[in-house]
C-alpha atoms as a PDB file:
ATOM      1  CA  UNK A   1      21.462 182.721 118.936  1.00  0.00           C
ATOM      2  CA  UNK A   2      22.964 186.284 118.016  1.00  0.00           C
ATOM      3  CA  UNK A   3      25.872 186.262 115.618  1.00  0.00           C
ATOM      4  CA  UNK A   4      28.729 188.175 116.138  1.00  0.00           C
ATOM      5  CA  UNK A   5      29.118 191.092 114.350  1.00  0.00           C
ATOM      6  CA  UNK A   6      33.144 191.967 112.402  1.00  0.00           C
ATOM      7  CA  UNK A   7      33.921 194.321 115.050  1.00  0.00           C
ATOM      8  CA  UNK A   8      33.166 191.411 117.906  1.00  0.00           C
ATOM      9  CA  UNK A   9      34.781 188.982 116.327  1.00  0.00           C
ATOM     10  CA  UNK A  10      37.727 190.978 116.293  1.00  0.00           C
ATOM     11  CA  UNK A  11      36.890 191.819 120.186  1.00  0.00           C
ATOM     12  CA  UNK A  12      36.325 187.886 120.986  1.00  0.00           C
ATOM     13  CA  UNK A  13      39.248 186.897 119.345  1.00  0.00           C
ATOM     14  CA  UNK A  14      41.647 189.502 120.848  1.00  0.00           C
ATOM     15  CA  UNK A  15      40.101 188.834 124.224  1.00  0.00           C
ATOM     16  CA  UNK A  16      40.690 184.968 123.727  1.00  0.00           C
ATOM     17  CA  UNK A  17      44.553 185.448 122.043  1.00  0.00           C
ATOM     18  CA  UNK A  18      45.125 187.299 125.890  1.00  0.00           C
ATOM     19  CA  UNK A  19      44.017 184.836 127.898  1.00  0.00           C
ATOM     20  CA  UNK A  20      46.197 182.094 126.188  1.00  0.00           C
ATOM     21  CA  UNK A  21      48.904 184.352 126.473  1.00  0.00           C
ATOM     22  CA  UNK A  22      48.494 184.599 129.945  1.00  0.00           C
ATOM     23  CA  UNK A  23      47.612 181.138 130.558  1.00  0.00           C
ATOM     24  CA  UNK A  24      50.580 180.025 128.667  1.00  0.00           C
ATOM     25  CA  UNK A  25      52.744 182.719 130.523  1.00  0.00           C
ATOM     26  CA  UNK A  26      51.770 181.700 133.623  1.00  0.00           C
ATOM     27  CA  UNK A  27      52.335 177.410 132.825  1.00  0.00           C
ATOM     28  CA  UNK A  28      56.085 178.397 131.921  1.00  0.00           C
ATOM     29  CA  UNK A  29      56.596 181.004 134.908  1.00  0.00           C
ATOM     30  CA  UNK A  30      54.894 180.243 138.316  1.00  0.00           C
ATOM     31  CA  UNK A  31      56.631 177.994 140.194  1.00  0.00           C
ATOM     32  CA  UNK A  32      55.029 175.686 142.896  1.00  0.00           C
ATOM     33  CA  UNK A  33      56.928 173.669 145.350  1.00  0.00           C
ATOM     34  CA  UNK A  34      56.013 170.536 146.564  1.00  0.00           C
ATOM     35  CA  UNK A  35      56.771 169.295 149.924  1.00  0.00           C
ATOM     36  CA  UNK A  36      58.035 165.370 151.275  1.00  0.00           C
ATOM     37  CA  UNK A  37      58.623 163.704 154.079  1.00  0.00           C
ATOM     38  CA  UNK A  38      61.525 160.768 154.235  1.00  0.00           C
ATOM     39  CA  UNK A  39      61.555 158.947 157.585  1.00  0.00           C
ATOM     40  CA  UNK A  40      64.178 156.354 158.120  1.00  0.00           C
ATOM     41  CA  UNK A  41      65.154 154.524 161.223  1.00  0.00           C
ATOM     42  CA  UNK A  42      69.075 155.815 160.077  1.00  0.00           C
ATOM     43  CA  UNK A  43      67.613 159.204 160.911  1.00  0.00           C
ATOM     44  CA  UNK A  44      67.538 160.580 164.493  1.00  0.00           C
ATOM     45  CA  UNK A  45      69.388 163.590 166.427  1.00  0.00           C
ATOM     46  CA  UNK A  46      70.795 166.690 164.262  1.00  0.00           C
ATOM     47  CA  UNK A  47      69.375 164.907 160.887  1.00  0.00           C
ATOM     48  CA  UNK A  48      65.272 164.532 162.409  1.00  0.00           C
ATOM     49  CA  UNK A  49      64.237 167.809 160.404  1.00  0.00           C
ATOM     50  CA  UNK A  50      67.300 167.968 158.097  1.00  0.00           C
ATOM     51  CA  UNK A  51      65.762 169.817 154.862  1.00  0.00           C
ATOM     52  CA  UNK A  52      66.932 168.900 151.401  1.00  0.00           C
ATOM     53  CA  UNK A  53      65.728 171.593 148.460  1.00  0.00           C
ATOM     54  CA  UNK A  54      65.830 169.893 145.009  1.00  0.00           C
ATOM     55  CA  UNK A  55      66.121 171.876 141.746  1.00  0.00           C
ATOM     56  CA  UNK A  56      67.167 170.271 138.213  1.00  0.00           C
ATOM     57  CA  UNK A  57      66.706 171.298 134.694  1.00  0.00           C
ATOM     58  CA  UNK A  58      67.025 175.257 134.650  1.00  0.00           C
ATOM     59  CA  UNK A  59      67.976 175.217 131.108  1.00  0.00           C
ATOM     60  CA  UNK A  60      68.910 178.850 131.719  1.00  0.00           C
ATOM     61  CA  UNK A  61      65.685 180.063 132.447  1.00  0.00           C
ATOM     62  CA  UNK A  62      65.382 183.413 134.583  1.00  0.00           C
ATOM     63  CA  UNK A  63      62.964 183.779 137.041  1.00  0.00           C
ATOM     64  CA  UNK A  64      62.808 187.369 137.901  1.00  0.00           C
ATOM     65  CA  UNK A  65      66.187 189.691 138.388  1.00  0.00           C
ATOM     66  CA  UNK A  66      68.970 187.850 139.605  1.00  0.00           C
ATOM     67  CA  UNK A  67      66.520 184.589 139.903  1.00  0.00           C
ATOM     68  CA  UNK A  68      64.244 186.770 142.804  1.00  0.00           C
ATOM     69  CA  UNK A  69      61.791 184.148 142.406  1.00  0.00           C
ATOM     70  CA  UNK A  70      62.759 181.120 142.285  1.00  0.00           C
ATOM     71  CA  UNK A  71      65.788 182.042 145.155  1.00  0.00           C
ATOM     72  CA  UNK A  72      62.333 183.310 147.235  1.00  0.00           C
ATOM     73  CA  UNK A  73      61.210 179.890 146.832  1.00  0.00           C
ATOM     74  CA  UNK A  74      63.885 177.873 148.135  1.00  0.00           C
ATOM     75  CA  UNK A  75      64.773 180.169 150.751  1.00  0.00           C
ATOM     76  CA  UNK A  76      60.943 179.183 152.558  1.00  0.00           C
ATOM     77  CA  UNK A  77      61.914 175.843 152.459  1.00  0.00           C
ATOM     78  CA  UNK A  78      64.510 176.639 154.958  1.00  0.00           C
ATOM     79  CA  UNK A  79      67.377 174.761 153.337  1.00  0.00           C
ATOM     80  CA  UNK A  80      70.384 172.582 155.025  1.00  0.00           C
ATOM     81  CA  UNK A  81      71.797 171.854 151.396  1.00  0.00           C
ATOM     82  CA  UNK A  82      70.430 172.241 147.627  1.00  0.00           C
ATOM     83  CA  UNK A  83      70.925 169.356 145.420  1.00  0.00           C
ATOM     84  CA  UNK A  84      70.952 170.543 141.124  1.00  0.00           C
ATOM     85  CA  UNK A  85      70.493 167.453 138.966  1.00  0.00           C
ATOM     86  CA  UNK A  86      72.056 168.773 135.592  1.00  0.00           C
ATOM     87  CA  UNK A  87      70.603 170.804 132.894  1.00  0.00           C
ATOM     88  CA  UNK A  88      71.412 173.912 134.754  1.00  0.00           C
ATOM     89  CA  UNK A  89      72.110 174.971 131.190  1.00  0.00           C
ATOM     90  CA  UNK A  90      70.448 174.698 127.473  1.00  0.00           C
ATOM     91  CA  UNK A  91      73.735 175.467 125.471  1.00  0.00           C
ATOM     92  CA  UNK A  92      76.885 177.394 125.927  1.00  0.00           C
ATOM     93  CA  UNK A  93      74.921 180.479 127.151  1.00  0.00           C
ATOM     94  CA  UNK A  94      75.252 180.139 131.431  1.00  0.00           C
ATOM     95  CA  UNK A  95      74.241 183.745 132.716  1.00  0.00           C
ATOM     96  CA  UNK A  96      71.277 182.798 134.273  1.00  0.00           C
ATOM     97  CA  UNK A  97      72.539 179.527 135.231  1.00  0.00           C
ATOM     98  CA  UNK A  98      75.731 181.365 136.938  1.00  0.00           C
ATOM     99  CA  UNK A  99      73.375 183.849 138.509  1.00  0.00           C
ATOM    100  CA  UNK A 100      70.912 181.171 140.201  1.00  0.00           C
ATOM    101  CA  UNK A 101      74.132 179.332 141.719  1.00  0.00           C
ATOM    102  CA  UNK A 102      75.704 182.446 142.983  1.00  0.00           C
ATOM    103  CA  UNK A 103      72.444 183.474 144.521  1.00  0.00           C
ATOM    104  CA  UNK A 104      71.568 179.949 145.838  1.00  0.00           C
ATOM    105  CA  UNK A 105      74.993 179.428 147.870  1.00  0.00           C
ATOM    106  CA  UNK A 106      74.086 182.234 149.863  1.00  0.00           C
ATOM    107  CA  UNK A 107      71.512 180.074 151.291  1.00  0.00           C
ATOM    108  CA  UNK A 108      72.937 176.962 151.538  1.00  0.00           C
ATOM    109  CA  UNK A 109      75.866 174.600 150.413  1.00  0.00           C
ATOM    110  CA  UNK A 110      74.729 173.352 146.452  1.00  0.00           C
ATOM    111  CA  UNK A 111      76.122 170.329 145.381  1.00  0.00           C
ATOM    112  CA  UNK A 112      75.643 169.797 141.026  1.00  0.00           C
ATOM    113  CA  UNK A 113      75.801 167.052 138.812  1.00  0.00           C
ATOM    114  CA  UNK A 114      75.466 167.106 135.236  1.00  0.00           C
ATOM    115  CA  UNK A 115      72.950 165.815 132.621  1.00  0.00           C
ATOM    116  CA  UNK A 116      72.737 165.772 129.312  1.00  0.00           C
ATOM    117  CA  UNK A 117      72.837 169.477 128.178  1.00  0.00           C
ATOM    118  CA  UNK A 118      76.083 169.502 129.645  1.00  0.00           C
ATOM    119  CA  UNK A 119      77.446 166.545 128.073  1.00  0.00           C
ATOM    120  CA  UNK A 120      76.455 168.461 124.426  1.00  0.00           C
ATOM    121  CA  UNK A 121      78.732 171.182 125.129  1.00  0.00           C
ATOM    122  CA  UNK A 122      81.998 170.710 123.520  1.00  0.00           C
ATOM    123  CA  UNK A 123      84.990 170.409 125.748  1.00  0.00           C
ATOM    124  CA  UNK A 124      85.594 174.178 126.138  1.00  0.00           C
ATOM    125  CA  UNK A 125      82.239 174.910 126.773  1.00  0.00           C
ATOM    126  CA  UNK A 126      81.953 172.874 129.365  1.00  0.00           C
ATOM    127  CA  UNK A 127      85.350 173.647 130.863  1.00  0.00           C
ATOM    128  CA  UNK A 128      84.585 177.302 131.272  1.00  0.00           C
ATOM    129  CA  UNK A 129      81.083 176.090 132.670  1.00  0.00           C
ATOM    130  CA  UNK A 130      82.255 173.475 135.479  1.00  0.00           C
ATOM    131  CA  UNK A 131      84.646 176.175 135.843  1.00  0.00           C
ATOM    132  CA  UNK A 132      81.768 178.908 136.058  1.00  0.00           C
ATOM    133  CA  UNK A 133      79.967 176.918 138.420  1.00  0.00           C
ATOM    134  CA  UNK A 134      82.739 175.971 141.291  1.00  0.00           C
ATOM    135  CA  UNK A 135      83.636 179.862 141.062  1.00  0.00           C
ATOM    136  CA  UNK A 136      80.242 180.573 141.952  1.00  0.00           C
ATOM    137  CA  UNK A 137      80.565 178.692 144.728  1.00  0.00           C
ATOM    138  CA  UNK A 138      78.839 174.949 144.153  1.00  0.00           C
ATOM    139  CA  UNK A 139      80.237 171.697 144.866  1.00  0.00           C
ATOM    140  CA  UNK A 140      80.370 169.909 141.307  1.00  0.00           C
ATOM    141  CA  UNK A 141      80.124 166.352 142.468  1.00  0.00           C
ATOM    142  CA  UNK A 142      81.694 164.531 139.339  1.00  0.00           C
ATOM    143  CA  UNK A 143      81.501 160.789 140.096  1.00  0.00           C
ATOM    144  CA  UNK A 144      82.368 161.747 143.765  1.00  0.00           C
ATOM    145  CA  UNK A 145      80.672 161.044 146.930  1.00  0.00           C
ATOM    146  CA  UNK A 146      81.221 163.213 150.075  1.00  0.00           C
ATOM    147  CA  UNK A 147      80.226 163.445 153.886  1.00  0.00           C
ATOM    148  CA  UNK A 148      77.510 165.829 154.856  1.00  0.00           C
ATOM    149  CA  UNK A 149      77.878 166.580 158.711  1.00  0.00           C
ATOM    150  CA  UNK A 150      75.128 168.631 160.801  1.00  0.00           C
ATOM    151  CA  UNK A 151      75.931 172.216 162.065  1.00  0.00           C
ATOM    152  CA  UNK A 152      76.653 169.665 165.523  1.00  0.00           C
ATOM    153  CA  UNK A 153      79.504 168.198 163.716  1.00  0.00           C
ATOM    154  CA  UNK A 154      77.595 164.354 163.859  1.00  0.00           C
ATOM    155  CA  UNK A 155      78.033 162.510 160.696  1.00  0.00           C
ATOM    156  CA  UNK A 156      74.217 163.395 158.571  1.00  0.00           C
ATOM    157  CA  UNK A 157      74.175 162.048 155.084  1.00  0.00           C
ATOM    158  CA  UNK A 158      76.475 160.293 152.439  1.00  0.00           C
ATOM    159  CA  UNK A 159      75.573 162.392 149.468  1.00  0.00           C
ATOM    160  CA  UNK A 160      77.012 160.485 145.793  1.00  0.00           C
ATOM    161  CA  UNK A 161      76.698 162.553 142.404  1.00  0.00           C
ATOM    162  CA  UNK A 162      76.985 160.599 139.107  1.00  0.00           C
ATOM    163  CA  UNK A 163      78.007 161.931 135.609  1.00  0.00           C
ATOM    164  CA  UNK A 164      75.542 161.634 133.133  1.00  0.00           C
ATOM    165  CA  UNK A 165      77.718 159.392 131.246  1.00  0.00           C
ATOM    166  CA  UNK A 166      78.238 157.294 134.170  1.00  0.00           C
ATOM    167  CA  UNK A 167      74.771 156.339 135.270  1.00  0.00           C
ATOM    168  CA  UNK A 168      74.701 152.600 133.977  1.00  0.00           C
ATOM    169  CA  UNK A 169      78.047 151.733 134.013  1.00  0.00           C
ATOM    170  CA  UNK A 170      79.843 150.077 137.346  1.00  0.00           C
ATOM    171  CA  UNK A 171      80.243 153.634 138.469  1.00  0.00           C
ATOM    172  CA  UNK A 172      77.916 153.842 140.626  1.00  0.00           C
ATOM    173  CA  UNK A 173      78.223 150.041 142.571  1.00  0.00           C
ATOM    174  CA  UNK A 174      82.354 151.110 142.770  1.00  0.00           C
ATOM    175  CA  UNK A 175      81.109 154.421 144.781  1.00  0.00           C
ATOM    176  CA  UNK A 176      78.098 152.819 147.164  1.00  0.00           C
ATOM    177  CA  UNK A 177      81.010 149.916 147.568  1.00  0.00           C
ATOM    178  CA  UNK A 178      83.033 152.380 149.931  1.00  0.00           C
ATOM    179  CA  UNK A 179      80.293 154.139 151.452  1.00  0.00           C
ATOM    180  CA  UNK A 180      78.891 153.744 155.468  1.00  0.00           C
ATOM    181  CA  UNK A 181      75.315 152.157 154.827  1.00  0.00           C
ATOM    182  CA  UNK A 182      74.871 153.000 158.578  1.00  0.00           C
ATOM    183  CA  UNK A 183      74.505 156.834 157.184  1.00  0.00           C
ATOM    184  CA  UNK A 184      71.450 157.831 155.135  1.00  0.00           C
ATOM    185  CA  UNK A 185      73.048 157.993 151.442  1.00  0.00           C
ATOM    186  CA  UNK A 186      71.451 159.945 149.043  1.00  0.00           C
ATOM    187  CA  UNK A 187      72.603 159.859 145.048  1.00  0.00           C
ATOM    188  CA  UNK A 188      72.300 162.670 142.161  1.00  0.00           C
ATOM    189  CA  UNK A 189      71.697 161.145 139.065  1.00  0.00           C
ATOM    190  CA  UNK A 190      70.235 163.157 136.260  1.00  0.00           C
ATOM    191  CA  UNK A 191      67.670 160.547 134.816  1.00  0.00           C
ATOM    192  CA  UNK A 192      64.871 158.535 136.689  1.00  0.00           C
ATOM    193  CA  UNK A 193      64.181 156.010 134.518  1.00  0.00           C
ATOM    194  CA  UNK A 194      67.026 154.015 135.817  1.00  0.00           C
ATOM    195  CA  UNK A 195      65.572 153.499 139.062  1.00  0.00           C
ATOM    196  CA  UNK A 196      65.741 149.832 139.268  1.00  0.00           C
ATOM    197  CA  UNK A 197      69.570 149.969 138.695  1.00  0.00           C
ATOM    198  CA  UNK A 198      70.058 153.041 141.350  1.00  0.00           C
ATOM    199  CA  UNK A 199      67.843 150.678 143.785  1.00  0.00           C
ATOM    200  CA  UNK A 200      70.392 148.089 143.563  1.00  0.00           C
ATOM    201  CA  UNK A 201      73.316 149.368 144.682  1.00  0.00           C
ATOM    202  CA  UNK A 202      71.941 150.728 147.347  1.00  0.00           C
ATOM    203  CA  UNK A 203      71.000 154.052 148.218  1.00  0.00           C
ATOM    204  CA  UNK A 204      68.725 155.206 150.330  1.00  0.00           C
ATOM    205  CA  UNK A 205      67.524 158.373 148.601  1.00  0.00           C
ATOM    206  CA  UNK A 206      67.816 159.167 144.975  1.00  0.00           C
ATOM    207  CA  UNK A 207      66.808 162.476 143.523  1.00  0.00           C
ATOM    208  CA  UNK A 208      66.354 163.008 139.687  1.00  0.00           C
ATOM    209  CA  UNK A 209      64.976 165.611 136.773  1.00  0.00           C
ATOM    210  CA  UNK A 210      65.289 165.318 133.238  1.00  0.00           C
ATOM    211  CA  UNK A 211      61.712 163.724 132.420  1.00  0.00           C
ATOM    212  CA  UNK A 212      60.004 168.110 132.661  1.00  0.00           C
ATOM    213  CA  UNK A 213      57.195 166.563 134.122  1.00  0.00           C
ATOM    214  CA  UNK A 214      56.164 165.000 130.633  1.00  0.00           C
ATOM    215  CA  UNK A 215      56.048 168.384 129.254  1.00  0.00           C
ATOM    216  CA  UNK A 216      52.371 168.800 128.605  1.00  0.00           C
ATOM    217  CA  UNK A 217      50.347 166.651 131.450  1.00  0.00           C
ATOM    218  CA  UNK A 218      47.071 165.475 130.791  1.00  0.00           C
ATOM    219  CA  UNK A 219      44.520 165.056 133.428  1.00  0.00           C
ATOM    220  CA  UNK A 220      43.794 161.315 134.555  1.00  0.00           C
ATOM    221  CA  UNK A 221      47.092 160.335 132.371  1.00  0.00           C
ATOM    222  CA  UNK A 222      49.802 162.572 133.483  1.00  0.00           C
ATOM    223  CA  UNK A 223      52.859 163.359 131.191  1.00  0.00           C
ATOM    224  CA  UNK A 224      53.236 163.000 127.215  1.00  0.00           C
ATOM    225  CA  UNK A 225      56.548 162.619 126.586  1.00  0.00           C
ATOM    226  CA  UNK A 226      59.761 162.453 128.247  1.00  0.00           C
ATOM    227  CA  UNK A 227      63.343 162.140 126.696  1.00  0.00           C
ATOM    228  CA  UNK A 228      64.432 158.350 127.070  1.00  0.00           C
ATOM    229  CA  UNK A 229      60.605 157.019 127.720  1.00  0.00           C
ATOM    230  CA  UNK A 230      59.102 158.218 125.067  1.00  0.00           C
ATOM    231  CA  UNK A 231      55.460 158.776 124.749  1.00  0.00           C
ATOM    232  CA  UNK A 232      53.255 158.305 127.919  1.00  0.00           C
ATOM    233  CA  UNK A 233      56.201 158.149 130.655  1.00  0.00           C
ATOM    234  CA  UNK A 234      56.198 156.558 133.603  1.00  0.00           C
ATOM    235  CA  UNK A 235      59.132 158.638 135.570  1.00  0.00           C
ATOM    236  CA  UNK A 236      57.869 162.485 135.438  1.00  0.00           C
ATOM    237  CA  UNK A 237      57.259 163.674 138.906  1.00  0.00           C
ATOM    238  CA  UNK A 238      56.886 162.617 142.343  1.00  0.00           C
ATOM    239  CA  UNK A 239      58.012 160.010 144.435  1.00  0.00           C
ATOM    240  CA  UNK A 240      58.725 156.434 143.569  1.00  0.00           C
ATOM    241  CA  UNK A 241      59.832 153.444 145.745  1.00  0.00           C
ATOM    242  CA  UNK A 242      62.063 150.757 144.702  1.00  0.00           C
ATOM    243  CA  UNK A 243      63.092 148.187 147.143  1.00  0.00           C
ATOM    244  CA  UNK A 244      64.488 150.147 150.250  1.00  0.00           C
ATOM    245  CA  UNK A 245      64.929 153.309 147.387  1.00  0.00           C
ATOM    246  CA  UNK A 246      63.040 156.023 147.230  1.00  0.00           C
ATOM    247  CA  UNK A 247      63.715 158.549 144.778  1.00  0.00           C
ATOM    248  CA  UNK A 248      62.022 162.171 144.347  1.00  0.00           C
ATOM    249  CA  UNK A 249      61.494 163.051 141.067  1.00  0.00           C
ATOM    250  CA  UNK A 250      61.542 167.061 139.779  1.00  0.00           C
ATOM    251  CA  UNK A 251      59.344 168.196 136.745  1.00  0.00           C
ATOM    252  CA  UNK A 252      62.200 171.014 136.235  1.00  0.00           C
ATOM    253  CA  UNK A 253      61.879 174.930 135.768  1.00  0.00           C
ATOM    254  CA  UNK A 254      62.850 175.371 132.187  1.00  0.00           C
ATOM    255  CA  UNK A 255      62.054 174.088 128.625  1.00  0.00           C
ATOM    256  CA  UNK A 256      64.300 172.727 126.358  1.00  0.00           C
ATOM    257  CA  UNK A 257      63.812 171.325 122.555  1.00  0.00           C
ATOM    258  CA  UNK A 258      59.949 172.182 123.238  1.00  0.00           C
ATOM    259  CA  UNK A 259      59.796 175.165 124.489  1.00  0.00           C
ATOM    260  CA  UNK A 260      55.791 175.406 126.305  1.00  0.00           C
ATOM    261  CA  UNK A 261      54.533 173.279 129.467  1.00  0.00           C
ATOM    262  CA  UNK A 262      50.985 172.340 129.659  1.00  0.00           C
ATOM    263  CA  UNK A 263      49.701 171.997 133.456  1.00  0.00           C
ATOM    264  CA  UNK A 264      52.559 171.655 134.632  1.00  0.00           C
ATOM    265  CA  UNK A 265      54.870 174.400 136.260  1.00  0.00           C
ATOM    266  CA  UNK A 266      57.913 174.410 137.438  1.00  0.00           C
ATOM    267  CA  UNK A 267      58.760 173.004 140.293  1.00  0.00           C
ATOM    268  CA  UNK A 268      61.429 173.339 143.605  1.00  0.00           C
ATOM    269  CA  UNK A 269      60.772 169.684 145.643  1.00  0.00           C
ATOM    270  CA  UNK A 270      61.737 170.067 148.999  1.00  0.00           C
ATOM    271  CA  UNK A 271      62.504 166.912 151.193  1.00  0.00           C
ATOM    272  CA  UNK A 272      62.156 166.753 154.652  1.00  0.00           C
ATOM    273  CA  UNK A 273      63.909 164.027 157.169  1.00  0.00           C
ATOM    274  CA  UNK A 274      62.181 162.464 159.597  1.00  0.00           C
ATOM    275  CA  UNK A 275      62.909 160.146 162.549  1.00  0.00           C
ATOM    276  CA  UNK A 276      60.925 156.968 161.845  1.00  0.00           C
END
């Protein structure tokens, strides 16, 4: 076999030092979207069809100007309502994260909950940024639970958003207690690896974030790491079924404390109803 001569070397290595780039470029800023179905016996009428966009853990991250890209994306999924599951922010800076929500309310109503970035803020910061958020135009669902009727006017969905704080306390079984189980009820709640307590109060639908997909996924394994689970996770992505639960899980759009993904993009989930 030839060697390399200094000047290839130099070539080979440039070359290679591009293609990372690009690879690495394009594992942090091409966003996929992946598609469900829910069917329920509960859903029939107005609510056969009804389209649920799902985005969590932003962390500030800007996808194009004025969030082009990512706004492109959840516009083709033809949106009745976007759900945020916290992290919209990394830290006190909330341009971008200001910027997607003013942008997304144009398609559709966006109901937020917080996670844990927003529980590190200190108590102005995260004033000015709840603040920030309902200016924009979001519903910040703060241990609340509201109606969701069709463009008919027919009752759709019972939609619940939990602090971050609040997700293991007796929050959440106070909330479900007053709710019409004869509506579909979907919860916000920032971290998946409380499934089996979700499950038990109740809802139907649960949609969470926080895990970033594992971070860096491994073929055959699937995620590394996720905050709360540790090495080897089992909560990253997808959906999971607990008892009459089923909750959708997002691997996020942004980085946090790490700040690369390894095959694994970010994602919108979109969630479709369906008559059973």
């Amino acid at each position: 076999m030839r060697k390399l001569k200094g000047k290839q070397k130099i070539a080979a290595a440039a070359v290679l030092i591009i293609l990372t780039a690009v690879f690495c470029w394009f594992q942090n800023n091409f966003i996929t979207v992946s598609e469900y179905e829910y069917r329920s016996e509960k859903i029939a009428g107005g609510l056969d069809g009804y389209t649920i966009v799902h985005i969590s853990d932003l962390h500030n991250k800007m996808f194009g100007k004025e969030q082009k890209r990512l706004i492109s994306k959840i516009e083709d999924c033809h949106p009745d309502i976007i759900v945020v599951t916290g992290d919209i922010v990394d830290s006190a800076d909330s341009e971008n994260a200001i910027t997607f929500t003013e942008e997304a309310v144009k398609l559709a109503p966006v109901f937020y909950v917080t996670g844990n970035h927003e529980e590190y803020l200190d108590g102005e910061a995260f004033k000015k940024l709840t603040e920030q958020i309902e200016a924009a135009g979001a519903i910040w669902l703060s241990n609340e639970t509201v109606e969701i009727t069709t463009y008919s006017g027919k009752k759709a969905l019972t939609l619940t958003g939990l602090d971050n704080r609040n997700l293991q306390d007796g929050t959440l079984s106070q909330l479900m207690g007053s709710i019409d189980h004869d509506n579909v009820m979907v919860l916000l709640a920032h971290q998946p690896q409380f499934i089996e307590f979700y499950a038990q109060q109740g809802p139907d639908i649960v949609f969470s974030g926080h895990a970033h997909g594992g971070q860096w996924r491994l073929p055959f394994i699937g995620g590394l790491i996720a905050p709360g689970q540790g090495f080897f996770p089992e909560y990253t992505e997808g959906s999971y079924v607990s008892g009459s639960t089923t909750m959708y899980i997002s691997r996020g759009l942004g980085n946090s404390i790490f700040p690369l993904r390894l095959f694994n993009c970010p994602e919108v989930v979109c969630a479709e109803l369906k008559s059973q």
